[in-house]
C-alpha atoms as a PDB file:
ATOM      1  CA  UNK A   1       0.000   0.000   0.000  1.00  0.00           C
ATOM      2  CA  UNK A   2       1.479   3.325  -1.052  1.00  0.00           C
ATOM      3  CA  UNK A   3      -0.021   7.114   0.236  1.00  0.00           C
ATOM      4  CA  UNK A   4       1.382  10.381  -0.455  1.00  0.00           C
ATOM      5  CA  UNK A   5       0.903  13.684   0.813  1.00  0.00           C
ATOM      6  CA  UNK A   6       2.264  17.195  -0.809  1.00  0.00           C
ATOM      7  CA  UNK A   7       2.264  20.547  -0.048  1.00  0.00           C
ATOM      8  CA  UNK A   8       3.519  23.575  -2.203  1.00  0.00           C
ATOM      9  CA  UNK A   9       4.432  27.153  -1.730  1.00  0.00           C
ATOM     10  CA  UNK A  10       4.142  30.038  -4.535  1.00  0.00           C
ATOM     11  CA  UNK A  11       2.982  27.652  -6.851  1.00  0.00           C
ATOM     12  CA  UNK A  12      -0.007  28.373  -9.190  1.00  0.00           C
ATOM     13  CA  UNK A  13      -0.212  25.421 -11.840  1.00  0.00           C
ATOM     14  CA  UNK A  14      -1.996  22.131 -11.099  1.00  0.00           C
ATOM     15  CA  UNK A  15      -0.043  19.471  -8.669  1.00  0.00           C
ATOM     16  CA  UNK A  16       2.551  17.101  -9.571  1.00  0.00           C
ATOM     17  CA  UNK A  17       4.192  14.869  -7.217  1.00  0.00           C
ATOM     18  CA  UNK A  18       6.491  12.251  -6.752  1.00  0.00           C
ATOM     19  CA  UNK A  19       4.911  10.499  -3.883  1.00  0.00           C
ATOM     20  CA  UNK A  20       3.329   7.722  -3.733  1.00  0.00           C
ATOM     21  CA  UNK A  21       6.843   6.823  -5.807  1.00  0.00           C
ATOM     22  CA  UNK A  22       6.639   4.697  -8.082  1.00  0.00           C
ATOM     23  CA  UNK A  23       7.101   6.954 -10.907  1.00  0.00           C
ATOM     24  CA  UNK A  24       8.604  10.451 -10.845  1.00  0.00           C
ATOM     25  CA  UNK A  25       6.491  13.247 -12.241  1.00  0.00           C
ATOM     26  CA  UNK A  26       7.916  13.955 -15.831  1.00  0.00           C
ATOM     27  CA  UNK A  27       7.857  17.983 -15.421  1.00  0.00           C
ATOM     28  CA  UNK A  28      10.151  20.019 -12.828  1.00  0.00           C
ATOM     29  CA  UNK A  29       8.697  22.337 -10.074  1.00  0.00           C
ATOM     30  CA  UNK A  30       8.221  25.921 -11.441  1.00  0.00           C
ATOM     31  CA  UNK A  31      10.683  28.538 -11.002  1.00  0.00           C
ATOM     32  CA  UNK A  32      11.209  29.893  -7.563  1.00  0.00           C
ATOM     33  CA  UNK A  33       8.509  27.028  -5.871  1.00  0.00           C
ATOM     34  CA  UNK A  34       9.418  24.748  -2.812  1.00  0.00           C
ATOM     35  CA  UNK A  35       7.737  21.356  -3.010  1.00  0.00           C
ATOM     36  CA  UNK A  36       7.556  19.192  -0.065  1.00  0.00           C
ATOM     37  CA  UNK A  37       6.441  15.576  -0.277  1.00  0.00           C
ATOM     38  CA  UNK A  38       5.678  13.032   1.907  1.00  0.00           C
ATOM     39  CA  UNK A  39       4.614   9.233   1.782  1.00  0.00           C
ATOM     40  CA  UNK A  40       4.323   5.975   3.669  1.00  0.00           C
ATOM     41  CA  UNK A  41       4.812   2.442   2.039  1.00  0.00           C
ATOM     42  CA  UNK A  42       3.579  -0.642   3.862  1.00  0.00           C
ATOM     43  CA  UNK A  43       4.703  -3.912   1.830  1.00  0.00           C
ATOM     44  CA  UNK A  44       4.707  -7.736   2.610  1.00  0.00           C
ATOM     45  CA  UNK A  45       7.349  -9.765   0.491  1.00  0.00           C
ATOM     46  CA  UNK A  46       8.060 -13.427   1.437  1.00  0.00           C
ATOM     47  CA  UNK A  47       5.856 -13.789   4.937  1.00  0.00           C
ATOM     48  CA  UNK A  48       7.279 -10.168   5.847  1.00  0.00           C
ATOM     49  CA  UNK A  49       5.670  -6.931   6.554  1.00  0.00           C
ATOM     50  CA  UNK A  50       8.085  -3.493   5.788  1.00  0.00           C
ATOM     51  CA  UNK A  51       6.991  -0.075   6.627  1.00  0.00           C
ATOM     52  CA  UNK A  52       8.767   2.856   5.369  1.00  0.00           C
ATOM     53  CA  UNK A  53       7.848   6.724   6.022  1.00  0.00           C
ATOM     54  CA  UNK A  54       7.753   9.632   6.398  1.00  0.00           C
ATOM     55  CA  UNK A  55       9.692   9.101   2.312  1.00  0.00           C
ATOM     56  CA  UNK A  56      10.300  13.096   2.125  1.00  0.00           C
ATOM     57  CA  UNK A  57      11.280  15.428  -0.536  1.00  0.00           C
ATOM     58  CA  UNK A  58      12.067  18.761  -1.002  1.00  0.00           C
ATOM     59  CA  UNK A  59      12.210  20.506  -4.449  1.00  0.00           C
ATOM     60  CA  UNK A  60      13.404  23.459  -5.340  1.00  0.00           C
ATOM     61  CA  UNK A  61      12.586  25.354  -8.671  1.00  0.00           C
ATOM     62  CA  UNK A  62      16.107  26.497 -10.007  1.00  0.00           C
ATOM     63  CA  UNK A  63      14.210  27.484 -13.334  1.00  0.00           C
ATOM     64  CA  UNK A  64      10.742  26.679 -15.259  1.00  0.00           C
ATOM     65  CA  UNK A  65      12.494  23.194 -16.385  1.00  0.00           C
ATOM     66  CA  UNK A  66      15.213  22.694 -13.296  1.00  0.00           C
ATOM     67  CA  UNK A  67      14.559  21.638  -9.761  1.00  0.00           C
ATOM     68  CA  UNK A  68      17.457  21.040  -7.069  1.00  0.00           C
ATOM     69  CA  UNK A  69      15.952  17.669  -4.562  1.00  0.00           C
ATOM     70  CA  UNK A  70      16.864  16.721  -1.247  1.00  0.00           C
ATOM     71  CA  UNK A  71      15.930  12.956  -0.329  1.00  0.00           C
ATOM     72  CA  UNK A  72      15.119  13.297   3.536  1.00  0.00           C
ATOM     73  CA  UNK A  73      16.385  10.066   5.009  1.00  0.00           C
ATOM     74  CA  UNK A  74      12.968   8.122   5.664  1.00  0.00           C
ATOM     75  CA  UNK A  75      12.493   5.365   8.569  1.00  0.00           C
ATOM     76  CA  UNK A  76      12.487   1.941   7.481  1.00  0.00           C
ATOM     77  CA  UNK A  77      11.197  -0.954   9.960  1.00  0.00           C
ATOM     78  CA  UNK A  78      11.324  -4.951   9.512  1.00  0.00           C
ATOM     79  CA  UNK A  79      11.543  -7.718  11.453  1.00  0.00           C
ATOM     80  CA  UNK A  80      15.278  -8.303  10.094  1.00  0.00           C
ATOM     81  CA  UNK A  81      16.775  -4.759  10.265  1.00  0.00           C
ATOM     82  CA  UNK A  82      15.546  -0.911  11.172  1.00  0.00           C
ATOM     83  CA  UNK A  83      16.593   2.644  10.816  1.00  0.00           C
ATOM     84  CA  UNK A  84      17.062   5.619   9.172  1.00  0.00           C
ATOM     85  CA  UNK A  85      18.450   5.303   5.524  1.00  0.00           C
ATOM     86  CA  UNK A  86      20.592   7.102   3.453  1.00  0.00           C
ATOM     87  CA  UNK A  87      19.733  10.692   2.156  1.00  0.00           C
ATOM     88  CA  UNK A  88      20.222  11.915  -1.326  1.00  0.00           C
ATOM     89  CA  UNK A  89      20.773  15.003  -3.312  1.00  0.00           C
ATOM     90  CA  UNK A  90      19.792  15.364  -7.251  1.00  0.00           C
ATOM     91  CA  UNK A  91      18.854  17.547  -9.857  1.00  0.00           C
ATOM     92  CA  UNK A  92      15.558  16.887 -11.913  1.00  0.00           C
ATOM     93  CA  UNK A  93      16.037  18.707 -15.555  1.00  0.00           C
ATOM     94  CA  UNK A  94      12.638  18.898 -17.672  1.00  0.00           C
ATOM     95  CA  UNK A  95      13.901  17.492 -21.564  1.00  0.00           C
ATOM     96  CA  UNK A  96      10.600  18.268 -23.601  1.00  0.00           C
ATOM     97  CA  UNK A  97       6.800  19.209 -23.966  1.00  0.00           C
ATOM     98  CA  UNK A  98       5.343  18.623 -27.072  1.00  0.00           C
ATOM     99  CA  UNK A  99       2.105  19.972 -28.115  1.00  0.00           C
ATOM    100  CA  UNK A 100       0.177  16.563 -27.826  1.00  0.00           C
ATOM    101  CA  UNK A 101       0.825  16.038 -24.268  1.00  0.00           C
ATOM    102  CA  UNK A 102       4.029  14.393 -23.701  1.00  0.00           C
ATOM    103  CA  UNK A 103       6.407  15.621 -21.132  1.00  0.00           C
ATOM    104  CA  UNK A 104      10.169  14.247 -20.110  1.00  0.00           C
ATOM    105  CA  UNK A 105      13.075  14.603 -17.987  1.00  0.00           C
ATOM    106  CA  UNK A 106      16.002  13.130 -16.388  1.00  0.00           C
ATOM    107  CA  UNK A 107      16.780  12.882 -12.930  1.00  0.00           C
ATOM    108  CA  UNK A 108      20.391  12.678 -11.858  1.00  0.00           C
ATOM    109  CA  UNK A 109      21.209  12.014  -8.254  1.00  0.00           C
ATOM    110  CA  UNK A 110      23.672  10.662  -5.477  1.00  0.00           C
ATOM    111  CA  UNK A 111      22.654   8.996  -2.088  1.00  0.00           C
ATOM    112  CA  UNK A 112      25.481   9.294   0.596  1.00  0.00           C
ATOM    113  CA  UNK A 113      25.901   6.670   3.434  1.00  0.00           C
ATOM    114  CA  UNK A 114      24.425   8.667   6.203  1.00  0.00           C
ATOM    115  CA  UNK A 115      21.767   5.702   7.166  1.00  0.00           C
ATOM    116  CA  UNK A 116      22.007   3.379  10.425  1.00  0.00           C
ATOM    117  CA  UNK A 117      24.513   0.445   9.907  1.00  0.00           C
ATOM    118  CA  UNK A 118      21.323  -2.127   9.297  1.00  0.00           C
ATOM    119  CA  UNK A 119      19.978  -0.518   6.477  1.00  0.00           C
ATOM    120  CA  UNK A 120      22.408   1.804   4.920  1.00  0.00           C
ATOM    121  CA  UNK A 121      24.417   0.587   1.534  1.00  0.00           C
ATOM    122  CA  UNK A 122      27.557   1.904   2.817  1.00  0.00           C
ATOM    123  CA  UNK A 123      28.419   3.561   0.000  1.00  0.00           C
ATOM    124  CA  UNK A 124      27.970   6.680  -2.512  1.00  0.00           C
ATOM    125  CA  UNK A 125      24.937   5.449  -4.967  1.00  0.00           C
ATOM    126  CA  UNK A 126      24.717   7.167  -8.301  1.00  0.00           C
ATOM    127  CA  UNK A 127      21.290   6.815 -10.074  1.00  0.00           C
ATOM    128  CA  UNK A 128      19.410   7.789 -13.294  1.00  0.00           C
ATOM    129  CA  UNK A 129      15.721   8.345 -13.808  1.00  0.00           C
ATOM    130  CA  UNK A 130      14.016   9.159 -17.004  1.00  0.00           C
ATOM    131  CA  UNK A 131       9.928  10.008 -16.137  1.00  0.00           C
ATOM    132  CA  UNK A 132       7.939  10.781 -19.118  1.00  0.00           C
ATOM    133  CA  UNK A 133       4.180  11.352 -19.186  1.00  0.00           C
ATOM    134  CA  UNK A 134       1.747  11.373 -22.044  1.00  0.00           C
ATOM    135  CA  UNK A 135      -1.873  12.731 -22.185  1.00  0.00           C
ATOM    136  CA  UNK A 136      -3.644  10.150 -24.080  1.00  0.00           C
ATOM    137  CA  UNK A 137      -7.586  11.817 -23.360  1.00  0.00           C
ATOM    138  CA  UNK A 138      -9.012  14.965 -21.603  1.00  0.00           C
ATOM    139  CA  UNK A 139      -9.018  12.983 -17.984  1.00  0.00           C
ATOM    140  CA  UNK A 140      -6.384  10.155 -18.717  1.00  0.00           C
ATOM    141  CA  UNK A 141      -2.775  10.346 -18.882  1.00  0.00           C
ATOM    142  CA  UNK A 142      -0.467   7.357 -19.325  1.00  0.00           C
ATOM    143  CA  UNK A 143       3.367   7.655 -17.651  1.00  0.00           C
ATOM    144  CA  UNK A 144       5.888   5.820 -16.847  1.00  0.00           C
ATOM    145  CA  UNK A 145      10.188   5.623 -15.826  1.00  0.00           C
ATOM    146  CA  UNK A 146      12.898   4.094 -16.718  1.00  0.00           C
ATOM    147  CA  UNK A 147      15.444   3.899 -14.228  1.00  0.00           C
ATOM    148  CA  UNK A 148      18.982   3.036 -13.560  1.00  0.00           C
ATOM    149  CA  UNK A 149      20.652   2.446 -10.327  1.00  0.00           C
ATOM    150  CA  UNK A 150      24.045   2.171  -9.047  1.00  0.00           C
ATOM    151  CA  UNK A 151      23.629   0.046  -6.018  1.00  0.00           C
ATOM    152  CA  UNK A 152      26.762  -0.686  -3.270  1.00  0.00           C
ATOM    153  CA  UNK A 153      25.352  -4.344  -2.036  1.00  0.00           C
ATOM    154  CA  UNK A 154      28.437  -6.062   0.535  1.00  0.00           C
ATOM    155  CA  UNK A 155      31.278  -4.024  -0.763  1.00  0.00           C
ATOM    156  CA  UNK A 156      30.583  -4.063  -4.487  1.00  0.00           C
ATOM    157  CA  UNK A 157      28.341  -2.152  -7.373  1.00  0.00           C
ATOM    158  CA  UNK A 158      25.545  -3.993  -8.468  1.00  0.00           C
ATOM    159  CA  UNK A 159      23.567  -2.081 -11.783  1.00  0.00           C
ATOM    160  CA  UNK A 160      19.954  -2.734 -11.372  1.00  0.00           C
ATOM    161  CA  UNK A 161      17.227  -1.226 -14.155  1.00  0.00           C
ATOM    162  CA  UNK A 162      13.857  -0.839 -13.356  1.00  0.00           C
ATOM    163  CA  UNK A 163      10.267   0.208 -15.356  1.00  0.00           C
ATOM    164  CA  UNK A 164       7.515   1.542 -14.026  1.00  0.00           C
ATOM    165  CA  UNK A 165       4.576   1.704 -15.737  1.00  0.00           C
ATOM    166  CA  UNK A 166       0.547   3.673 -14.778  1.00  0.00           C
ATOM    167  CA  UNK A 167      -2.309   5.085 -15.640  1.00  0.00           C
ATOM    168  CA  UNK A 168      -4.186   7.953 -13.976  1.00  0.00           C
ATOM    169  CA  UNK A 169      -7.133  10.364 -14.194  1.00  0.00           C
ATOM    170  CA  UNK A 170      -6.701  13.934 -14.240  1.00  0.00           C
ATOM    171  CA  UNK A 171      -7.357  16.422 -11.671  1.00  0.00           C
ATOM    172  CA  UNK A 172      -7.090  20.163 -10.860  1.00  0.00           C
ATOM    173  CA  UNK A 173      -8.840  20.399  -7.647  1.00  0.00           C
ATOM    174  CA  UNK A 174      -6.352  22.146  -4.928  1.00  0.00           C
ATOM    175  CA  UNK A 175      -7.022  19.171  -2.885  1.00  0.00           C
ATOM    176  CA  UNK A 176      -7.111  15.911  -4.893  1.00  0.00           C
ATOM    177  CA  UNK A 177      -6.837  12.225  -5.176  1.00  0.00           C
ATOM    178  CA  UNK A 178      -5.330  10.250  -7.516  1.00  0.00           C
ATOM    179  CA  UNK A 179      -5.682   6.138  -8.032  1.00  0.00           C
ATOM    180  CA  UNK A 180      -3.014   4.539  -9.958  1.00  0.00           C
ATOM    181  CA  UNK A 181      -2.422   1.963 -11.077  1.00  0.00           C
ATOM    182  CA  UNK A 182       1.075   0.327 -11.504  1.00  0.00           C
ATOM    183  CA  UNK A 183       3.625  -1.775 -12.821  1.00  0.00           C
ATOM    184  CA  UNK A 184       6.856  -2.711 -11.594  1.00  0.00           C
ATOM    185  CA  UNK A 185       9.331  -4.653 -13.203  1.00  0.00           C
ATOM    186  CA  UNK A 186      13.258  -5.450 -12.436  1.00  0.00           C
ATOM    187  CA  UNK A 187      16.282  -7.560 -13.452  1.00  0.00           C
ATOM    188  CA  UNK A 188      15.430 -10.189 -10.947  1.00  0.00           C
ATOM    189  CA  UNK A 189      11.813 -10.853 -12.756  1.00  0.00           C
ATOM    190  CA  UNK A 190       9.682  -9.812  -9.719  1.00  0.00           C
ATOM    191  CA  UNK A 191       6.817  -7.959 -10.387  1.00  0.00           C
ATOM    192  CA  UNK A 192       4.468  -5.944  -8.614  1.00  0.00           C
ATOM    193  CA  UNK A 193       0.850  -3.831  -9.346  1.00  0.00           C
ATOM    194  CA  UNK A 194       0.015  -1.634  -6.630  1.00  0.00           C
ATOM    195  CA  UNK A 195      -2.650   0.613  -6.163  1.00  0.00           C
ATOM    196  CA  UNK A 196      -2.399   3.597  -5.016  1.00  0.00           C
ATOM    197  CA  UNK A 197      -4.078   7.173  -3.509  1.00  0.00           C
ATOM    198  CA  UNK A 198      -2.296  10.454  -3.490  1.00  0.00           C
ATOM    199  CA  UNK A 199      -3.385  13.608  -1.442  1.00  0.00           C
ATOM    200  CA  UNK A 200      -2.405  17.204  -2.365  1.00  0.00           C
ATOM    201  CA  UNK A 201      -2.771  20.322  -0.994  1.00  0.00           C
ATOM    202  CA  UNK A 202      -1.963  23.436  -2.406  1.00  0.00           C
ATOM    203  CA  UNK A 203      -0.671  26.541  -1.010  1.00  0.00           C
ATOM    204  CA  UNK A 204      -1.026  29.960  -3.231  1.00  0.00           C
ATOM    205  CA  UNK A 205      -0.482  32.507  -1.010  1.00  0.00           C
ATOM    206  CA  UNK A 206       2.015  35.212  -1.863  1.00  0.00           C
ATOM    207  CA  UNK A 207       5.078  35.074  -0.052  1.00  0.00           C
ATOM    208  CA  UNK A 208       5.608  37.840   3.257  1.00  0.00           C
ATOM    209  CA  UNK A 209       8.306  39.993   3.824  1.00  0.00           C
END
């Protein structure tokens, strides 16, 4: 089960979040906008319940098509190991909009061994995300990421690729949900289709001195 929560200052155009994440949004936060995000994941994988939260992130609008992200190191608990994990730093840059809907970008970003010994990778993990989104009706846009990770696993790099895939309605209300629904797909063959709700809530009030 994935939920999301966001909440935006100075921003006027409709929400897009990464949270629930399991696919980036494919446009950057507007120019001079902080984004905040937050989420909670509750999976069970072989007899085992994980819960991971609060999943923050804070984005920064450098331009119209460049946001600056900080990964806030989110709590993970299982049976097997606990803690805080690692936090990361990246830079989301928008590639394209096209007239017909479709939207790109790339994500670049680096996650630095600050997590608790049980659940921390040890190491400085590079990683590549490429969101795109494309409006397919007037209240249905299909979207999805491919994604490339540098992973330190005991001491050495493992390269993982993943692909998301979803669909999703539309919606412009300030505060809004969203059901999607997912695919998930990695080297090892697992697979995954969650469904999930997203919460926003908008904030348009003119900054004060």
């Amino acid at each position: 089960m994935l939920s999301g929560f966001a909440v935006l200052y100075g921003q006027t155009s409709p929400i897009a979040t990464d949270r629930p994440a399991v696919t980036d949004s494919s446009v950057a936060v507007p120019s001079g906008s902080v984004q905040a995000e937050n989420g909670v994941q509750i999976a069970t994988a072989s007899g085992q319940r994980t819960f991971d939260g609060p999943e923050s992130l804070v984005a920064f609008g450098l331009t119209d098509a460049t946001e600056l992200r900080f990964t806030v190191p989110d709590y993970s608990y299982a049976a097997s190991a606990s803690g805080f994990r690692d936090l990361a730093l990246g830079v989301k840059q928008q590639l394209g909009h096209t007239q017909s809907g479709f939207d790109v970008s790339l994500v670049l970003f680096l996650s630095f061994p600050t997590g608790a010994t049980a659940v921390s990778s040890h190491g400085y993990d590079p990683g590549m995300q490429l969101p795109w989104s494309q409006k397919i009706s007037a209240n249905w846009t299909a979207a999805g990421m491919l994604s490339t990770y540098w992973l330190t696993q005991c001491g050495a790099r493992n390269l993982t690729g993943e692909t998301t895939f979803l669909f999703e309605p539309a919606t412009h209300r300030t505060l809004g949900r969203i059901h999607r629904i997912c695919g998930r797909f990695s080297g090892t063959g697992w697979a995954e289709a969650p469904a999930a709700l997203r919460y926003g809530l908008q904030n348009d009030s003119p900054p004060t001195a």
